[in-house]
Protein backbone atom coordinates (compact mmCIF):
# COMPACT_ATOMS: atom_id res chain seq x y z
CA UNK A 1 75.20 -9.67 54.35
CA UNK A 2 72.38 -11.95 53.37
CA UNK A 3 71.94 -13.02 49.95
CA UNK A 4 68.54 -12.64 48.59
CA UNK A 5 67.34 -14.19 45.36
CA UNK A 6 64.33 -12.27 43.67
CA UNK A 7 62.59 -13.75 40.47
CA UNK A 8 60.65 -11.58 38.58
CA UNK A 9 57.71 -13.89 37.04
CA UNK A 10 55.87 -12.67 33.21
CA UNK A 11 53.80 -14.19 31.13
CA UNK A 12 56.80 -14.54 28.56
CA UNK A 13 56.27 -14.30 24.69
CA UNK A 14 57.45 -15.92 21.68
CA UNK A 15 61.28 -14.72 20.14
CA UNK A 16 60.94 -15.60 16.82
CA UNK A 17 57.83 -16.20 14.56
CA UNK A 18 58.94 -20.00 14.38
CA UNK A 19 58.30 -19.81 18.28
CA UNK A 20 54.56 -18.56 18.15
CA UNK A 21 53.14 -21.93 17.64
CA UNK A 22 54.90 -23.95 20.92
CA UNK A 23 54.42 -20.54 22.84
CA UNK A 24 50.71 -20.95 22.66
CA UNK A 25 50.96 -24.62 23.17
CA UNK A 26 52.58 -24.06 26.59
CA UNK A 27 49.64 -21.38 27.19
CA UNK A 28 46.92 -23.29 26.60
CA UNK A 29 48.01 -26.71 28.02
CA UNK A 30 48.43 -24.85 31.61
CA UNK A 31 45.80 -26.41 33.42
CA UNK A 32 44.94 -22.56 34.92
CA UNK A 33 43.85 -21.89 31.16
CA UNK A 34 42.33 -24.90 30.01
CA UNK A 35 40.43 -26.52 32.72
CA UNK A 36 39.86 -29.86 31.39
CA UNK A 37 42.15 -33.25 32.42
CA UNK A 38 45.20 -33.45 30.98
CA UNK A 39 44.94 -35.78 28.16
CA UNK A 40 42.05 -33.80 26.63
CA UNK A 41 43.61 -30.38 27.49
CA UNK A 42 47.06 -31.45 25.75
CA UNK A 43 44.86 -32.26 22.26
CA UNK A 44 42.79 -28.74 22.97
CA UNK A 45 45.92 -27.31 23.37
CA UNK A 46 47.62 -29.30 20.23
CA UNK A 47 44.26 -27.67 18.46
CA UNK A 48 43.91 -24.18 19.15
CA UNK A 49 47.81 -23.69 18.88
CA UNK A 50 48.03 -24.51 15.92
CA UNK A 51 45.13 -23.00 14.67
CA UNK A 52 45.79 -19.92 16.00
CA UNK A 53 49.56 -19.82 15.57
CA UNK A 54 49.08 -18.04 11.68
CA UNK A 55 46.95 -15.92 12.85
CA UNK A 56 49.48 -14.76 16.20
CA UNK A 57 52.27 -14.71 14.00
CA UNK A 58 50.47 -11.70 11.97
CA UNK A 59 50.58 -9.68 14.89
CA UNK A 60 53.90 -10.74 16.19
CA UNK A 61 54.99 -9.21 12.80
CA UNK A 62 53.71 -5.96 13.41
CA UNK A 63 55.63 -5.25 16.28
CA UNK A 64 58.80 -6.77 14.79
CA UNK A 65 58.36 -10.81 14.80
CA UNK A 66 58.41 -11.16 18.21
CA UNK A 67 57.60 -10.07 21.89
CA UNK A 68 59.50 -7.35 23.34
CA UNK A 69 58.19 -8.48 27.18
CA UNK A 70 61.78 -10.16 28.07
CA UNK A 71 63.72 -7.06 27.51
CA UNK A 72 61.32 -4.78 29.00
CA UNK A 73 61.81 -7.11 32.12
CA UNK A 74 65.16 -7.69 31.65
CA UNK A 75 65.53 -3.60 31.94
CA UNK A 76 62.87 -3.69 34.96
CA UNK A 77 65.44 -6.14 36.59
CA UNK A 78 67.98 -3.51 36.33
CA UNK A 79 66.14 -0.98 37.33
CA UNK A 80 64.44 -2.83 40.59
CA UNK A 81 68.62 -3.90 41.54
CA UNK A 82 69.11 -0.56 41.82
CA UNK A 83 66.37 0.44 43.61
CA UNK A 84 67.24 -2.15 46.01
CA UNK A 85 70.69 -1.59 46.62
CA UNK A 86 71.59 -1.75 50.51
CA UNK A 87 74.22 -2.09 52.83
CA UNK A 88 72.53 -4.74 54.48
CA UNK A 89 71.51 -7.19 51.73
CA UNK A 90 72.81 -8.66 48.54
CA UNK A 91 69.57 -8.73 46.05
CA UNK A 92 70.21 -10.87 42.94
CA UNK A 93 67.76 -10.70 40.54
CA UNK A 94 66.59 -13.47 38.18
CA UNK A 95 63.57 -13.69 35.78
CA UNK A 96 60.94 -16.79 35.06
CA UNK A 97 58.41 -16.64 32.33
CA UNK A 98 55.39 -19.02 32.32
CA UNK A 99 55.26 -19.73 28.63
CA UNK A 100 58.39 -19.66 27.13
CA UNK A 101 62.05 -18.89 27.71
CA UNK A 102 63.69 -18.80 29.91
CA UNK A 103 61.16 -21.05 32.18
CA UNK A 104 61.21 -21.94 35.20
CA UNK A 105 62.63 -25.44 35.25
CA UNK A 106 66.27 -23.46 34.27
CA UNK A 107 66.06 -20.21 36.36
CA UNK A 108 65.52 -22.65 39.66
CA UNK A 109 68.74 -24.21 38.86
CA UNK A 110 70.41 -20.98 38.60
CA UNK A 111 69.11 -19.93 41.89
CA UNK A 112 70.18 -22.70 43.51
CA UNK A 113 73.82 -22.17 42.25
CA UNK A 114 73.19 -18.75 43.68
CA UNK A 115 72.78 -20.42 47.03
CA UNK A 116 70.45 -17.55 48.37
CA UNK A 117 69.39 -17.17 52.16
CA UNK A 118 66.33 -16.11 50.99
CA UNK A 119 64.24 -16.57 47.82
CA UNK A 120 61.27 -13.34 47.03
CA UNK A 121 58.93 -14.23 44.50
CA UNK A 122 57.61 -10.78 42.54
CA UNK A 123 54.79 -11.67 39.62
CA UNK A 124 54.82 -9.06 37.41
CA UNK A 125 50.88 -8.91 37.95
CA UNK A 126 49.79 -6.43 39.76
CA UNK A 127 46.07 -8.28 40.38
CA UNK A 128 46.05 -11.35 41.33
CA UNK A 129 44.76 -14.38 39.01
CA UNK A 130 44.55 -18.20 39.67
CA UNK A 131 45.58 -17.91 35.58
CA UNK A 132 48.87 -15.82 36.45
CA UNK A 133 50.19 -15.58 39.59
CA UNK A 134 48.98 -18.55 41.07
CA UNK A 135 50.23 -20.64 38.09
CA UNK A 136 53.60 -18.87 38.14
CA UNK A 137 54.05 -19.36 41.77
CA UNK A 138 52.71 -23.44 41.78
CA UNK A 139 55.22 -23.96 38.53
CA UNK A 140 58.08 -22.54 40.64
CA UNK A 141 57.60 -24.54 43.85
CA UNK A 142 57.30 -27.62 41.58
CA UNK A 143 60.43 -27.45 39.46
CA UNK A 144 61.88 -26.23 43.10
CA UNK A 145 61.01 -28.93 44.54
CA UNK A 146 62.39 -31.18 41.95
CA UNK A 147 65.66 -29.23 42.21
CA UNK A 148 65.53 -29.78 45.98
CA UNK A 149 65.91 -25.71 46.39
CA UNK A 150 64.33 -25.23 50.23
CA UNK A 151 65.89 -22.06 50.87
CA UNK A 152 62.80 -19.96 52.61
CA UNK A 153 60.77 -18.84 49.86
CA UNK A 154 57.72 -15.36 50.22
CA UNK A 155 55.47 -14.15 47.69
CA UNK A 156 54.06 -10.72 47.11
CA UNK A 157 50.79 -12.01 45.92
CA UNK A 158 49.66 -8.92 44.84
CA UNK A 159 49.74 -5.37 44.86
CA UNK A 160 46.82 -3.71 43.30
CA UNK A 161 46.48 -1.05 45.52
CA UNK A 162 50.16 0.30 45.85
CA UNK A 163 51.66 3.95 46.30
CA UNK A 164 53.86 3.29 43.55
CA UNK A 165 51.68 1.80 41.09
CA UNK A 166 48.89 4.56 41.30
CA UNK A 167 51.07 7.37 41.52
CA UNK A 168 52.61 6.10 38.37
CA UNK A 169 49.29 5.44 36.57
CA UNK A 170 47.53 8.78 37.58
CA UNK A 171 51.39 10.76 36.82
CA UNK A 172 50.86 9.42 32.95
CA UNK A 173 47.43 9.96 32.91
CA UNK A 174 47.45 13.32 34.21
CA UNK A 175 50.24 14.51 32.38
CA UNK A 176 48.48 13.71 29.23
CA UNK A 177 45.32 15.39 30.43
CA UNK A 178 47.17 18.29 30.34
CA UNK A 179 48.43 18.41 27.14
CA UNK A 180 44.98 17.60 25.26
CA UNK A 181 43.13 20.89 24.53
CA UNK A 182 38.34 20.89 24.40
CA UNK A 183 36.56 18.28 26.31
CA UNK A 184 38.23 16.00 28.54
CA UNK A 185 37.95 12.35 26.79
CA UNK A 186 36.35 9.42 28.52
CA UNK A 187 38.58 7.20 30.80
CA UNK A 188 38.73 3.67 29.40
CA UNK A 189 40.88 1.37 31.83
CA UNK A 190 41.21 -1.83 30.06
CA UNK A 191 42.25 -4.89 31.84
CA UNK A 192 43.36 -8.52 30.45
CA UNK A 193 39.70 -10.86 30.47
CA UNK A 194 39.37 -13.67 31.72
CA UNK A 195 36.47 -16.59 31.28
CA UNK A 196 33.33 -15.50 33.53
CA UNK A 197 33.49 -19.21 35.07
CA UNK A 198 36.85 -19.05 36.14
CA UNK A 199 35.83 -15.52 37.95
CA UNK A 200 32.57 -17.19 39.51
CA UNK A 201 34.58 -19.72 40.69
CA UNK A 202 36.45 -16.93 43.44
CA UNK A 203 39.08 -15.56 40.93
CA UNK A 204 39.65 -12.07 42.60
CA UNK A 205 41.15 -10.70 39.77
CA UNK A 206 38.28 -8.04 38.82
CA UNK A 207 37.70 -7.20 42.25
CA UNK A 208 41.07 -6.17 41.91
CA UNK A 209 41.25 -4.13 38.56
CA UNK A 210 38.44 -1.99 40.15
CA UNK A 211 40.20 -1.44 43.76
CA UNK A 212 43.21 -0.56 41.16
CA UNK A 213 40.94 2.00 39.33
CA UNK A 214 39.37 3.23 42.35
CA UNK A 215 42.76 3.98 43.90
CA UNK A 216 44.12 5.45 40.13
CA UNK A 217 40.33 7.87 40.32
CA UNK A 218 40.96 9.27 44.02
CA UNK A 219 44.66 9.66 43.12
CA UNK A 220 43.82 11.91 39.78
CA UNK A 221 41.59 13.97 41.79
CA UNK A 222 39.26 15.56 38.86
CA UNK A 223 35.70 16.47 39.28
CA UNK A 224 33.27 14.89 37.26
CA UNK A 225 35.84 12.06 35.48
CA UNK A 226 34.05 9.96 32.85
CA UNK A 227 35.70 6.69 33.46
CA UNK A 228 34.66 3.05 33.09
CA UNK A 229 36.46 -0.44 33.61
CA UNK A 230 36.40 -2.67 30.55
CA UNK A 231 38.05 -6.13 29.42
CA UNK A 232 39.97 -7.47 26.64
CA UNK A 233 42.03 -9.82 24.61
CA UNK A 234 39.22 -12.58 24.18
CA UNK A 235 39.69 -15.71 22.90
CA UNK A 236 37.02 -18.77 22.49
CA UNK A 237 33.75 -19.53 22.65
CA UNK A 238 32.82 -19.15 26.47
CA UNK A 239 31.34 -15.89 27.78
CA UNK A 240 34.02 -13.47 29.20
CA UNK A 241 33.45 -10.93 31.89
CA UNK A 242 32.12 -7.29 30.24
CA UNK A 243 32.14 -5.03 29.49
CA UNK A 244 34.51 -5.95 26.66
CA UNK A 245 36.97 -3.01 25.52
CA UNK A 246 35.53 -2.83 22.02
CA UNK A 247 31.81 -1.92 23.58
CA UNK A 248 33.16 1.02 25.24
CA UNK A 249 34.98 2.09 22.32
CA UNK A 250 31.81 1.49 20.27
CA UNK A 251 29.35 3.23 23.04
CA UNK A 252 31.72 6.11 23.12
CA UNK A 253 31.74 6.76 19.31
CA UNK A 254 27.94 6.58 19.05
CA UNK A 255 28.36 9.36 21.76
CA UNK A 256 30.76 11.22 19.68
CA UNK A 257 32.93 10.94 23.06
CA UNK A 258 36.88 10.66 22.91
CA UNK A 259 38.19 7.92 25.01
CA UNK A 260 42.01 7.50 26.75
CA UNK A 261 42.54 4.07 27.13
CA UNK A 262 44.65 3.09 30.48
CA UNK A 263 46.28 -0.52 30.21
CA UNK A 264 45.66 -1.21 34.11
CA UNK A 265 46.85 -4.81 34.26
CA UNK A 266 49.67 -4.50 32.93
CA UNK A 267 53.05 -3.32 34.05
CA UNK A 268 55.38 -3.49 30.21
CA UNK A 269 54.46 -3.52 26.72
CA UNK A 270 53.36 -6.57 24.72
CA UNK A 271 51.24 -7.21 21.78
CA UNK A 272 48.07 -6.75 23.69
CA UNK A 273 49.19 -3.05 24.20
CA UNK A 274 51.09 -2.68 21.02
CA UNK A 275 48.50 -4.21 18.27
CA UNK A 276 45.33 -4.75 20.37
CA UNK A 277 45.38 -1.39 21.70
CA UNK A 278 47.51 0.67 19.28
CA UNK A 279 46.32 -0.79 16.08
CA UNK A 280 42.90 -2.91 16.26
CA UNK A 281 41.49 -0.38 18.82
CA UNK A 282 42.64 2.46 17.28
CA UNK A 283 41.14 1.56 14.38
CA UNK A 284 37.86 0.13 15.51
CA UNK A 285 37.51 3.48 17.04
CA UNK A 286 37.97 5.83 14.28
CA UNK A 287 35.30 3.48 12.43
CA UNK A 288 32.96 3.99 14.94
CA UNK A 289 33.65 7.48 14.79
CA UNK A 290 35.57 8.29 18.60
CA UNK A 291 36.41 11.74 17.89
CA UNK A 292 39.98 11.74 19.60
CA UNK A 293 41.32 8.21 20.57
CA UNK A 294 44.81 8.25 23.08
CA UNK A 295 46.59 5.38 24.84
CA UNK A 296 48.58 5.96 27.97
CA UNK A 297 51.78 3.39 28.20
CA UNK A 298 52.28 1.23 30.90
CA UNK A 299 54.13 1.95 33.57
CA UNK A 300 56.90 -0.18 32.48
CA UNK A 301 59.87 1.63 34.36
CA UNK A 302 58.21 4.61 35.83
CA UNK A 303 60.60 5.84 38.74
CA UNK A 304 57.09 5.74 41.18
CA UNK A 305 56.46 2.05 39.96
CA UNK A 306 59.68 0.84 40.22
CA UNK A 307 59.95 2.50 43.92
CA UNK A 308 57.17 1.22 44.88
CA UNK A 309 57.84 -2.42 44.37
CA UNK A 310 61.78 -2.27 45.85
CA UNK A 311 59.14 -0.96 49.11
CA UNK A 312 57.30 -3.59 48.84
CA UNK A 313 60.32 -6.33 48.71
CA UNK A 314 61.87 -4.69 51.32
CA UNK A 315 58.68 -4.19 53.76
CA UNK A 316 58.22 -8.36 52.82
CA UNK A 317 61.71 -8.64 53.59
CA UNK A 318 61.43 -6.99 57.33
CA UNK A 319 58.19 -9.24 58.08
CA UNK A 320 56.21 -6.15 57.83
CA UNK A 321 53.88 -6.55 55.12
CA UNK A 322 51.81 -4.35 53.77
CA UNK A 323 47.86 -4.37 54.41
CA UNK A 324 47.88 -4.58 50.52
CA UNK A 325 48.55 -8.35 50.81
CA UNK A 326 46.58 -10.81 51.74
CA UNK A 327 42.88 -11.11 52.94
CA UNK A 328 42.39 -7.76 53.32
CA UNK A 329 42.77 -7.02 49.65
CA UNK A 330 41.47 -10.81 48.37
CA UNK A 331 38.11 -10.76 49.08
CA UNK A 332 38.06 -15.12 48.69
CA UNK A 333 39.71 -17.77 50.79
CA UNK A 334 42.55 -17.95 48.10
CA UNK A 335 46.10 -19.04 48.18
CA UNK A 336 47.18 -15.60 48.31
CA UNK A 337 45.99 -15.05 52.03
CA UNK A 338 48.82 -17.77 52.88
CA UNK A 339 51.15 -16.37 50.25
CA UNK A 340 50.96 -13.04 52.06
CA UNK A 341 51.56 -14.40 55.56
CA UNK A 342 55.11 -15.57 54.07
CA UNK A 343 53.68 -18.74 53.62
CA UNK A 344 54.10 -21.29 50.69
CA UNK A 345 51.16 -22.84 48.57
């Protein structure tokens, strides 16, 4: 029986308030965030951490003082083991978050001591990003590399597209549908932003959110949807790919139009979902006078979601991988195209 490790990468998220500040430290000194050299991206960092750590730790208190993300995870973990159990493998599952614990530096130490065969790399993301995956999977291949793990290591890059993912999406969405009675409300799917520079520079991640979306639309199957793709969660000065999530709330209340908001990009529930969406948006909306404002949850642990990822491992796993990978769903010469092939960055 071969023994398979599988981490499980997140963003991560601070567990107490007193953790806010070095949380956002480690976010913003990642070079994949802050592009600058590293001496002047450590100070930037220094400065907007601390600037903005007050300011993070009044949300964080809203939802309890501190990120729920690990145990969502932890709980997807489970969930994905059991999915996965087989006669002819032994799938341990570990989990690595990028900005706080537990990092990667001590979950490649505890892989190692697992002495795998085989070592599957899942991001928790189902569109690829230089700023997620790609900085998850270069972390982990450094601290491997320092812990002289070389056990054969794949990557699902990406899975924007999958069975599992959409069925889940367009299962909560419809099922809401159902319940609301009048006019069918405008389709907001709001996706994580990212700087428009880092995009024009050959992220694919919004090429992705809208093959996501497209997949989600033909999967729902309703005539005449009113539906748009929109971006959130900005921070800084530099211009940010739009439409921003707070237009379309605003264009839909000048049209008296109720709007469903769909967190696309994200698989659990966090503080973007939780305050952002639940509280700021909510709000913003009923000032701008949405008639009807709903949020769908993420998929989280959605029996179609978690199936389709233990499909995806296991399709990796056989060396048949799925046309969802690699160049034909990454529409730049990226990393991922390698990552896909089984390859390492």
């Amino acid at each position: 029986m071969a023994r398979k490790a599988m981490v499980l990468f997140n963003l991560g998220g601070p567990d107490t308030l007193a953790a806010v500040e070095p949380f956002l430290f480690n976010l913003f000194n990642d070079p994949a965030i802050i592009r600058l050299p590293k001496i002047f991206r450590y100070l930037v960092a220094k400065l907007i951490s601390k600037r903005r750590a007050p300011i993070a730790q009044e949300i964080y208190k809203k939802i309890g003082g501190k990120s729920p993300l690990l145990p969502q995870t932890i709980k997807q973990a489970a969930a994905l083991a059991k999915a996965l159990e087989s006669e002819d493998d032994d799938y341990k599952i570990f989990i690595a978050m990028r900005y706080w614990n537990p990092r990667a530096t001590e979950i490649v130490r505890e892989v190692a001591n697992f002495d795998p065969d085989e070592v599957i790399l899942l991001p928790l993301y189902p569109q690829y990003s230089t700023t997620t995956t790609e900085s998850s999977v270069k972390e982990w291949l450094t601290e491997a590399t320092k812990a002289k793990l070389t056990d054969p290591t794949s990557t699902l890059c990406c899975y924007p597209t999958d069975t599992g993912f959409v069925d889940a999406y367009a299962d909560l969405i419809s099922s809401r549908l159902e319940k609301i009675e009048g006019d069918r409300p405008r389709l907001l799917f709001s996706a994580h932003g990212l700087p428009k520079k880092i995009v024009d520079a050959g992220d694919p991640y919004p090429w992705q959110v809208e093959q996501s979306v497209t997949a989600i639309v033909e999967k729902l199957d309703l005539a005449n949807l009113d539906y748009s793709i929109c971006y959130q969660s900005r921070v800084g000065p530099v211009e940010w790919i739009k439409p921003s999530t707070d237009e379309e709330i605003e264009r839909a209340g000048a049209a008296k139009k109720a709007v469903m908001i769909i967190p696309v990009a994200f698989v659990s529930e966090h503080s973007e979902t939780l305050v952002e969406l639940d509280i700021e948006y909510a709000e913003l909306a009923e000032k701008c006078g949405v008639p009807a404002y709903y949020r769908i949850p993420t998929v989280t642990l959605h029996p179609a979601f978690i199936g389709g990822l233990a499909s995806l491992v296991k399709n990796l796993v056989k060396g048949e991988v799925s046309s969802l990978c690699g160049r034909a769903i990454c529409p730049k010469t990226l990393t991922a195209c390698a990552l896909a092939q089984k390859d390492i960055i």
